[in-house]
PDB file of N, CA and C in Angstrom:
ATOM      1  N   UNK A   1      -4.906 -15.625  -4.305  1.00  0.00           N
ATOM      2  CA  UNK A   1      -3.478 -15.828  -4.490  1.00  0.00           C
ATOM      3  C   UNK A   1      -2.781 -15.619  -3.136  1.00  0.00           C
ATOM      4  N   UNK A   2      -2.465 -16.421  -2.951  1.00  0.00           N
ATOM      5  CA  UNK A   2      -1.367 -16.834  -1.270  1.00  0.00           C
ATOM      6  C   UNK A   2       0.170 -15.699  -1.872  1.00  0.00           C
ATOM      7  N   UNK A   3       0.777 -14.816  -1.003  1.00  0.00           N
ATOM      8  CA  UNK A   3       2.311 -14.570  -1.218  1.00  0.00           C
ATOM      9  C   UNK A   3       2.454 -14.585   0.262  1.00  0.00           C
ATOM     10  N   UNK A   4       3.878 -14.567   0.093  1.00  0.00           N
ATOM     11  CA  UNK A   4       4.894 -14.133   1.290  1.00  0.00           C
ATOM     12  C   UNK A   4       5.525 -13.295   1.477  1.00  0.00           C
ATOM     13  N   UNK A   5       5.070 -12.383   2.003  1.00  0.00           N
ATOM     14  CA  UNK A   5       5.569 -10.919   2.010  1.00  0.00           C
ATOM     15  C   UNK A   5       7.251 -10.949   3.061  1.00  0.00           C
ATOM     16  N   UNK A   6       8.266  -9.987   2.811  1.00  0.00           N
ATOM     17  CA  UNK A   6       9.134  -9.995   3.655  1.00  0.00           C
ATOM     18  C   UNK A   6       8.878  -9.581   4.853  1.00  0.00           C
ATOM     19  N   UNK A   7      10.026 -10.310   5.657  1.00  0.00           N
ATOM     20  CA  UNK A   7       9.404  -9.895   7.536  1.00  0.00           C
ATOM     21  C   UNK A   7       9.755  -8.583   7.546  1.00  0.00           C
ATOM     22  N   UNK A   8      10.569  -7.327   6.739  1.00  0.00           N
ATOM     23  CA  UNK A   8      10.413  -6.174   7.427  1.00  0.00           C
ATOM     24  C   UNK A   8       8.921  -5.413   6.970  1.00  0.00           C
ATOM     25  N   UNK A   9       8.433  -6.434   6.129  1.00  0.00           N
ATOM     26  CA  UNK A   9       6.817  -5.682   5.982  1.00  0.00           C
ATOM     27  C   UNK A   9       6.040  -6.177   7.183  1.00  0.00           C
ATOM     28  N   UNK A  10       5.612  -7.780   7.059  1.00  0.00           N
ATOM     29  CA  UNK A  10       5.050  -8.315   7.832  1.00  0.00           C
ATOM     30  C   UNK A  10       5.369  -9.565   8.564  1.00  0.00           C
ATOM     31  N   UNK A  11       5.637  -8.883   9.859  1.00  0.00           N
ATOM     32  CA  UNK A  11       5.903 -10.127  11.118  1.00  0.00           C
ATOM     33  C   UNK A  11       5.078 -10.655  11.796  1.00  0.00           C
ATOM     34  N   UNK A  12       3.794 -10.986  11.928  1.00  0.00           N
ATOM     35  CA  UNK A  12       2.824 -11.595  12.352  1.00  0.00           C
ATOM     36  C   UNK A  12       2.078 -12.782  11.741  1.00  0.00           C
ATOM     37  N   UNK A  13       2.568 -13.070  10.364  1.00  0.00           N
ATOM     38  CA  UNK A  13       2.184 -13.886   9.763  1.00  0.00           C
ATOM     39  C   UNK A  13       2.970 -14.306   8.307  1.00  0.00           C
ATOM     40  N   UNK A  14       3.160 -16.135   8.170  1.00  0.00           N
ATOM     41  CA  UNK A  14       4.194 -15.769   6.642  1.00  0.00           C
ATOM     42  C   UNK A  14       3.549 -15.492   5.440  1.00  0.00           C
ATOM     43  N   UNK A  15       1.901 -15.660   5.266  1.00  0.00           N
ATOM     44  CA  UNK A  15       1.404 -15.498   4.326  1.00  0.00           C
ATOM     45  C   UNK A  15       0.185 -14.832   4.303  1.00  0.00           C
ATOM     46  N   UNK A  16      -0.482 -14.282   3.028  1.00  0.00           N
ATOM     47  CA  UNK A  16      -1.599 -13.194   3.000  1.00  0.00           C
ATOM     48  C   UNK A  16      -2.233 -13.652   1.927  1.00  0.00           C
ATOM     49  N   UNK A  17      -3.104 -13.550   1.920  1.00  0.00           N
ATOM     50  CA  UNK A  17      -4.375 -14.390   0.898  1.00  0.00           C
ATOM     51  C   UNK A  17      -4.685 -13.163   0.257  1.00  0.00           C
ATOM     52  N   UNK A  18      -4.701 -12.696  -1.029  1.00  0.00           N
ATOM     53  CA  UNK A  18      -4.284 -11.490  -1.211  1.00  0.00           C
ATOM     54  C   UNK A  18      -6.372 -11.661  -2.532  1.00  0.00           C
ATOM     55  N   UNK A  19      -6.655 -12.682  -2.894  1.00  0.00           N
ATOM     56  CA  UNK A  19      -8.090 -13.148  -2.957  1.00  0.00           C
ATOM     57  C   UNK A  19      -8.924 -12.696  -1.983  1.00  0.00           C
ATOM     58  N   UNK A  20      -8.700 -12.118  -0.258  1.00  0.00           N
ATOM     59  CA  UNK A  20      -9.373 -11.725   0.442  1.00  0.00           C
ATOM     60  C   UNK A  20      -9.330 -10.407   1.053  1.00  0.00           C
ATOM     61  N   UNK A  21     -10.181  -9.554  -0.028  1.00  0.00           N
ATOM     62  CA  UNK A  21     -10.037  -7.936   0.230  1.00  0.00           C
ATOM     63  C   UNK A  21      -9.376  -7.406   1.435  1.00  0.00           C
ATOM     64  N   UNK A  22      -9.785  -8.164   2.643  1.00  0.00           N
ATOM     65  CA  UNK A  22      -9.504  -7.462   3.866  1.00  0.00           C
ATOM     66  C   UNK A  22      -7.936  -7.555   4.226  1.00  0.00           C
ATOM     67  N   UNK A  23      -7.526  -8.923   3.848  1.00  0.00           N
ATOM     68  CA  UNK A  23      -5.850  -9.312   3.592  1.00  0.00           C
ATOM     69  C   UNK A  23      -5.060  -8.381   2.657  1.00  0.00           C
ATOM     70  N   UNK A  24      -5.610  -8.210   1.400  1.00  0.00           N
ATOM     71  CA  UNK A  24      -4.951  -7.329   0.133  1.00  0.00           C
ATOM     72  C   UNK A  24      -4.744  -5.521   0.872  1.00  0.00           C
ATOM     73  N   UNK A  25      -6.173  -5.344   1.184  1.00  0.00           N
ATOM     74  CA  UNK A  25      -6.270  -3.930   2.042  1.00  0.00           C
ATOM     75  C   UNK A  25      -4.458  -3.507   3.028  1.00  0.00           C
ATOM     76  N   UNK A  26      -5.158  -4.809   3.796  1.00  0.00           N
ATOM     77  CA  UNK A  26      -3.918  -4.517   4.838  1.00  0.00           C
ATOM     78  C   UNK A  26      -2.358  -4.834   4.744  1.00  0.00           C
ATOM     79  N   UNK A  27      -2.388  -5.543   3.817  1.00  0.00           N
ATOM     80  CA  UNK A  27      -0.648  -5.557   3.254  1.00  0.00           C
ATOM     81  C   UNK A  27       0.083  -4.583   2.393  1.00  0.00           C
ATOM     82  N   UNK A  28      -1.356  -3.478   1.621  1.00  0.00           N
ATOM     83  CA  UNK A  28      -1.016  -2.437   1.347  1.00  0.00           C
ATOM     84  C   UNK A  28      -0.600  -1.580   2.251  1.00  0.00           C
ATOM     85  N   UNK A  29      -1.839  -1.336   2.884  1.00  0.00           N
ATOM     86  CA  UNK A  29      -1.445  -0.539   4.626  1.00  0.00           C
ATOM     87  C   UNK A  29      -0.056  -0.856   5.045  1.00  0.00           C
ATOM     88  N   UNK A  30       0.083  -1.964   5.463  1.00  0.00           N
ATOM     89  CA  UNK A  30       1.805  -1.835   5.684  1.00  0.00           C
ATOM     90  C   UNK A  30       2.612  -1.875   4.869  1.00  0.00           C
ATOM     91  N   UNK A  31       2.700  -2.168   3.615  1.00  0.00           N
ATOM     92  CA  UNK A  31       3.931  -1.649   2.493  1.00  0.00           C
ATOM     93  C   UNK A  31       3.918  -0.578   2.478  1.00  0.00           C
ATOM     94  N   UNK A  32       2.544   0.785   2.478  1.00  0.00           N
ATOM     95  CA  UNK A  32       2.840   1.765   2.430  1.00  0.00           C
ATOM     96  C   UNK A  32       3.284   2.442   3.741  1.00  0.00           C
ATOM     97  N   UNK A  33       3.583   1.608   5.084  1.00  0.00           N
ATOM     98  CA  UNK A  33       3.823   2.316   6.221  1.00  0.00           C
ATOM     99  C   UNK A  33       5.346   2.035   6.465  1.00  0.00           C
ATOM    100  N   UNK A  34       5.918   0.818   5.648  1.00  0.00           N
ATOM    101  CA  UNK A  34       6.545   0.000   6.188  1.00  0.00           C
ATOM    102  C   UNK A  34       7.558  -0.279   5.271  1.00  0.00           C
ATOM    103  N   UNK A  35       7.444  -0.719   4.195  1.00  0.00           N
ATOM    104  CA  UNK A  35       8.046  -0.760   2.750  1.00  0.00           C
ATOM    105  C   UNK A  35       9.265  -0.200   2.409  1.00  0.00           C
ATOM    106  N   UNK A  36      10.183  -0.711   1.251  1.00  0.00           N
ATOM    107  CA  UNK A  36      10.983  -0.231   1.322  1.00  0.00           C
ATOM    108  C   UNK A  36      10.986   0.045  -0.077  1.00  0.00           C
ATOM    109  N   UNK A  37      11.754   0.910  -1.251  1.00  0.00           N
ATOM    110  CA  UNK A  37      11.653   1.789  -2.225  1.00  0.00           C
ATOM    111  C   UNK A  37      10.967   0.589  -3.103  1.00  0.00           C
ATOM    112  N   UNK A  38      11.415  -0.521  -3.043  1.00  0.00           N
ATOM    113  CA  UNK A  38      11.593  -1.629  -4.042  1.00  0.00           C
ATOM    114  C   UNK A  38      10.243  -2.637  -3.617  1.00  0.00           C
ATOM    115  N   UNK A  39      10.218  -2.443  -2.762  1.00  0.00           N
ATOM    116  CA  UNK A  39       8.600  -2.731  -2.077  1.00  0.00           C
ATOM    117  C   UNK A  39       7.595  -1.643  -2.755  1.00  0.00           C
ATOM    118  N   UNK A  40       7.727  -0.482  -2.458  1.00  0.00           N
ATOM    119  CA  UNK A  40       6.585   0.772  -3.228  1.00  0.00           C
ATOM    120  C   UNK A  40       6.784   0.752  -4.369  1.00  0.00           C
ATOM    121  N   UNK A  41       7.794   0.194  -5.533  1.00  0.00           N
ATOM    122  CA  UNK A  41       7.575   0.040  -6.830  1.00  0.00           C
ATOM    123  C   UNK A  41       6.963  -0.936  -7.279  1.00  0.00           C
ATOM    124  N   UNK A  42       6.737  -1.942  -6.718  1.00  0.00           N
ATOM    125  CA  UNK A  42       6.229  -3.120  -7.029  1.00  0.00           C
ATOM    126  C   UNK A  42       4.611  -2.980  -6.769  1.00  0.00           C
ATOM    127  N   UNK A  43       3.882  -1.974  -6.345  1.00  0.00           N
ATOM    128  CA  UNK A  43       2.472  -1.736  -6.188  1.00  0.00           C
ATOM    129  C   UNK A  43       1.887  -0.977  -7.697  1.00  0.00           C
ATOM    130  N   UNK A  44       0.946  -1.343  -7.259  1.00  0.00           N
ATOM    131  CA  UNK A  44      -0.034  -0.167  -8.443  1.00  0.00           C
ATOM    132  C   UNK A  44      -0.634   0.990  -8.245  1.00  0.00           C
ATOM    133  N   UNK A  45      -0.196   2.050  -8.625  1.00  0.00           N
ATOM    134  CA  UNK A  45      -0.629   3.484  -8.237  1.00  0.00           C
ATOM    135  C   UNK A  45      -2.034   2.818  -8.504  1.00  0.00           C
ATOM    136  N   UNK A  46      -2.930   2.098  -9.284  1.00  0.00           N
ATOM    137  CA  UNK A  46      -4.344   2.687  -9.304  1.00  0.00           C
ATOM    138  C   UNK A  46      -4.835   1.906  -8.139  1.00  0.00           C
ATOM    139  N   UNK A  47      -4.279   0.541  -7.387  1.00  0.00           N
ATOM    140  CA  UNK A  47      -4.774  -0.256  -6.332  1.00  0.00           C
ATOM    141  C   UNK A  47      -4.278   1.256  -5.220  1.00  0.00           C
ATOM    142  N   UNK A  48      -3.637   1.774  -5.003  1.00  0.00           N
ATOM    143  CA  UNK A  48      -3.276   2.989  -4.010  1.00  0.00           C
ATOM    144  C   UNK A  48      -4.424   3.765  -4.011  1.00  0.00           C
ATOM    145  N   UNK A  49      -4.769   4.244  -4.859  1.00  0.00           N
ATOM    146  CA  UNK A  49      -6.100   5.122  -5.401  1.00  0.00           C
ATOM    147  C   UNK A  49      -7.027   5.066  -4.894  1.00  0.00           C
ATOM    148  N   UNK A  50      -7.209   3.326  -5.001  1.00  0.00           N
ATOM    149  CA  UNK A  50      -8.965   2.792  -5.381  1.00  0.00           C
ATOM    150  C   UNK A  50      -8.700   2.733  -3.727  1.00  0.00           C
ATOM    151  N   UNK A  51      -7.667   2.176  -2.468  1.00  0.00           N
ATOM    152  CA  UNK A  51      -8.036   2.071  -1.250  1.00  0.00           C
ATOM    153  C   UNK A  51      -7.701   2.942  -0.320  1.00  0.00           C
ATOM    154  N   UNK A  52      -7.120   3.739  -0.753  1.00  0.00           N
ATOM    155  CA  UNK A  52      -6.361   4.766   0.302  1.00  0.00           C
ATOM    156  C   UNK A  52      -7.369   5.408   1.190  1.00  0.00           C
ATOM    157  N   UNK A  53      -8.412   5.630   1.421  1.00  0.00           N
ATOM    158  CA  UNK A  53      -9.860   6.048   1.681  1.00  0.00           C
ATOM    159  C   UNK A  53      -9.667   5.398   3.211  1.00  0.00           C
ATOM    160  N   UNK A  54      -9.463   3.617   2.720  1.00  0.00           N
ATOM    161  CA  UNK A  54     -10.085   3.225   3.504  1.00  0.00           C
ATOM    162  C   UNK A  54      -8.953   2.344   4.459  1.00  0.00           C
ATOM    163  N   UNK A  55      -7.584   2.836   4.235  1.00  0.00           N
ATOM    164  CA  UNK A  55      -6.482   2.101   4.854  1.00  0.00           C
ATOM    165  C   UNK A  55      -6.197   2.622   6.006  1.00  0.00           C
ATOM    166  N   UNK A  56      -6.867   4.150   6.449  1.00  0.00           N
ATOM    167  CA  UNK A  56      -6.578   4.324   8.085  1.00  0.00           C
ATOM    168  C   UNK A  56      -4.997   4.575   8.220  1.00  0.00           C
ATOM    169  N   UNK A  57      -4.397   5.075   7.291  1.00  0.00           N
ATOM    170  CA  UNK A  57      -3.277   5.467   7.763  1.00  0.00           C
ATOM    171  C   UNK A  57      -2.525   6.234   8.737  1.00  0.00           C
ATOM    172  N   UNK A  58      -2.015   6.290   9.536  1.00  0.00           N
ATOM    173  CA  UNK A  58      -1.402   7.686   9.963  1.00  0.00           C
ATOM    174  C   UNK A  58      -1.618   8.705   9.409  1.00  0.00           C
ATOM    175  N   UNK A  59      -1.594   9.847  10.210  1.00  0.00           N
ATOM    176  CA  UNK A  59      -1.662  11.062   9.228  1.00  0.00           C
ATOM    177  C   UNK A  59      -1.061  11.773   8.039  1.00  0.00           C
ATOM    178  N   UNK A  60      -0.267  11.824   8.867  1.00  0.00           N
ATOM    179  CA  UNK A  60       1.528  12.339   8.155  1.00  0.00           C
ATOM    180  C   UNK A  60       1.753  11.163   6.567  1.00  0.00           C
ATOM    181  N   UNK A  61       1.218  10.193   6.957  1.00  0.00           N
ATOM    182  CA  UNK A  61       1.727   9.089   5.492  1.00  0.00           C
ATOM    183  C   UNK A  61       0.538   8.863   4.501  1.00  0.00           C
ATOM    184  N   UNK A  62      -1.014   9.183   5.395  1.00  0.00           N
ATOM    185  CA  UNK A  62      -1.891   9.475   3.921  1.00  0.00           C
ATOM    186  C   UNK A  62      -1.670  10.618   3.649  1.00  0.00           C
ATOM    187  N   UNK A  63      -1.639  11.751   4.106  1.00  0.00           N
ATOM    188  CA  UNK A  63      -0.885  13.021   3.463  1.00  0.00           C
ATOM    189  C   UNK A  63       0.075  13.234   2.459  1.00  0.00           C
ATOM    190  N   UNK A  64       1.206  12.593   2.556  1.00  0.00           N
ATOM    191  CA  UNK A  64       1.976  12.664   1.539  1.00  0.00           C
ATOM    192  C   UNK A  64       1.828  11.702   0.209  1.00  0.00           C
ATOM    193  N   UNK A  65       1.345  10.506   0.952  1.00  0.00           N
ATOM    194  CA  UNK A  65       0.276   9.976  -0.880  1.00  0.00           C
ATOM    195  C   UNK A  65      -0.374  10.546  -1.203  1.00  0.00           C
ATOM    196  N   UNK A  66      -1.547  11.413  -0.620  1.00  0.00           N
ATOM    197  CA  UNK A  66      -2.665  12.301  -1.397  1.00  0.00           C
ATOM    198  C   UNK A  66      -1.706  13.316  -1.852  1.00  0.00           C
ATOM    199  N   UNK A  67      -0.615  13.798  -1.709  1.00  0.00           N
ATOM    200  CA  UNK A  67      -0.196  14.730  -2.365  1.00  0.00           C
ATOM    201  C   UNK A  67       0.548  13.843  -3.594  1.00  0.00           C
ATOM    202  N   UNK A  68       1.252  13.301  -3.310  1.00  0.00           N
ATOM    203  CA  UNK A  68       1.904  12.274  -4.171  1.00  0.00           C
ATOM    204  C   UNK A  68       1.182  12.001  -5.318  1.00  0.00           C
ATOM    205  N   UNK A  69      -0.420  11.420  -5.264  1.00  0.00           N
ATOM    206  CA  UNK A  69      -1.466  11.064  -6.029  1.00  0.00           C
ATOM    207  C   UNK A  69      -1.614  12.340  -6.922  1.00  0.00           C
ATOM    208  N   UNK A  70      -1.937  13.447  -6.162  1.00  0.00           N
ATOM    209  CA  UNK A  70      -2.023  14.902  -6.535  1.00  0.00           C
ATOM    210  C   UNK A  70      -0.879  14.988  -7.711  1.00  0.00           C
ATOM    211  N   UNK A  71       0.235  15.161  -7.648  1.00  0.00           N
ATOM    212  CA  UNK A  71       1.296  15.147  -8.333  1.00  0.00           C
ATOM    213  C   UNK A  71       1.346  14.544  -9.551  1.00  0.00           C
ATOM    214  N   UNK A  72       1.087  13.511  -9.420  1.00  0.00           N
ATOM    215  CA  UNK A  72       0.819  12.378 -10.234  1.00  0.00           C
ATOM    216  C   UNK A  72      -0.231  12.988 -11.588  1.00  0.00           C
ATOM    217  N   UNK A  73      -1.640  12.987 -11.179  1.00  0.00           N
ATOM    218  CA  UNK A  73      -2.238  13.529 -11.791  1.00  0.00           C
ATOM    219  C   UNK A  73      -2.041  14.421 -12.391  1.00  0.00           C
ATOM    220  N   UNK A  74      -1.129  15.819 -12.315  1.00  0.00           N
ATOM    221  CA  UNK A  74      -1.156  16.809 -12.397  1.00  0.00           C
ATOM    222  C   UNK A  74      -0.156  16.718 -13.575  1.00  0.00           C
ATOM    223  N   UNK A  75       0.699  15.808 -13.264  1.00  0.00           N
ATOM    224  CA  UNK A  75       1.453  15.957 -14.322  1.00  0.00           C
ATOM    225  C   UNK A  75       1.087  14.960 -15.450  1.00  0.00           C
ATOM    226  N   UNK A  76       0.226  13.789 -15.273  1.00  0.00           N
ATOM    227  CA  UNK A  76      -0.222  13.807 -16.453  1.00  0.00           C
ATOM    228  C   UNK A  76      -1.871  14.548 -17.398  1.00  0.00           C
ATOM    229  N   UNK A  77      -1.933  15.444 -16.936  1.00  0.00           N
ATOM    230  CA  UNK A  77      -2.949  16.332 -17.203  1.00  0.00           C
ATOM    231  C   UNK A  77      -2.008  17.244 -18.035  1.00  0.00           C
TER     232      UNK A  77
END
């Protein structure tokens, strides 16, 4: 599936093949670096989950999703 993400996510390109893991990976990576409230609602906590491992974030911003995630869980436990 082809989208077009907005340019304050991504300016290097108008479209992301979102069929090609390595494309899907990295448009997460920048919604979650980059994004704006209405951008981070529109994701799926469990696609966050399943890649966060492997998105190489900054420090400071996988930190506060793993706590975030943390949270999450906790309260539905």
């Amino acid at each position: 599936m082809i989208v077009h993400p907005p340019r304050h996510i991504v300016w290097s390109t108008d479209t992301v093949n979102l069929s090609d893991p390595f494309q899907k990976r990295w448009l997460l990576c920048q919604i979650l670096m980059h994004g704006r409230a209405e951008d981070i609602r529109a994701l799926r906590i469990e696609d966050i989950k399943a890649e966060l491992d492997q998105l190489g974030l900054p420090e400071d911003i996988e930190s506060l999703w793993r706590r975030y995630l943390e949270y999450l869980d906790a309260r539905n436990h």
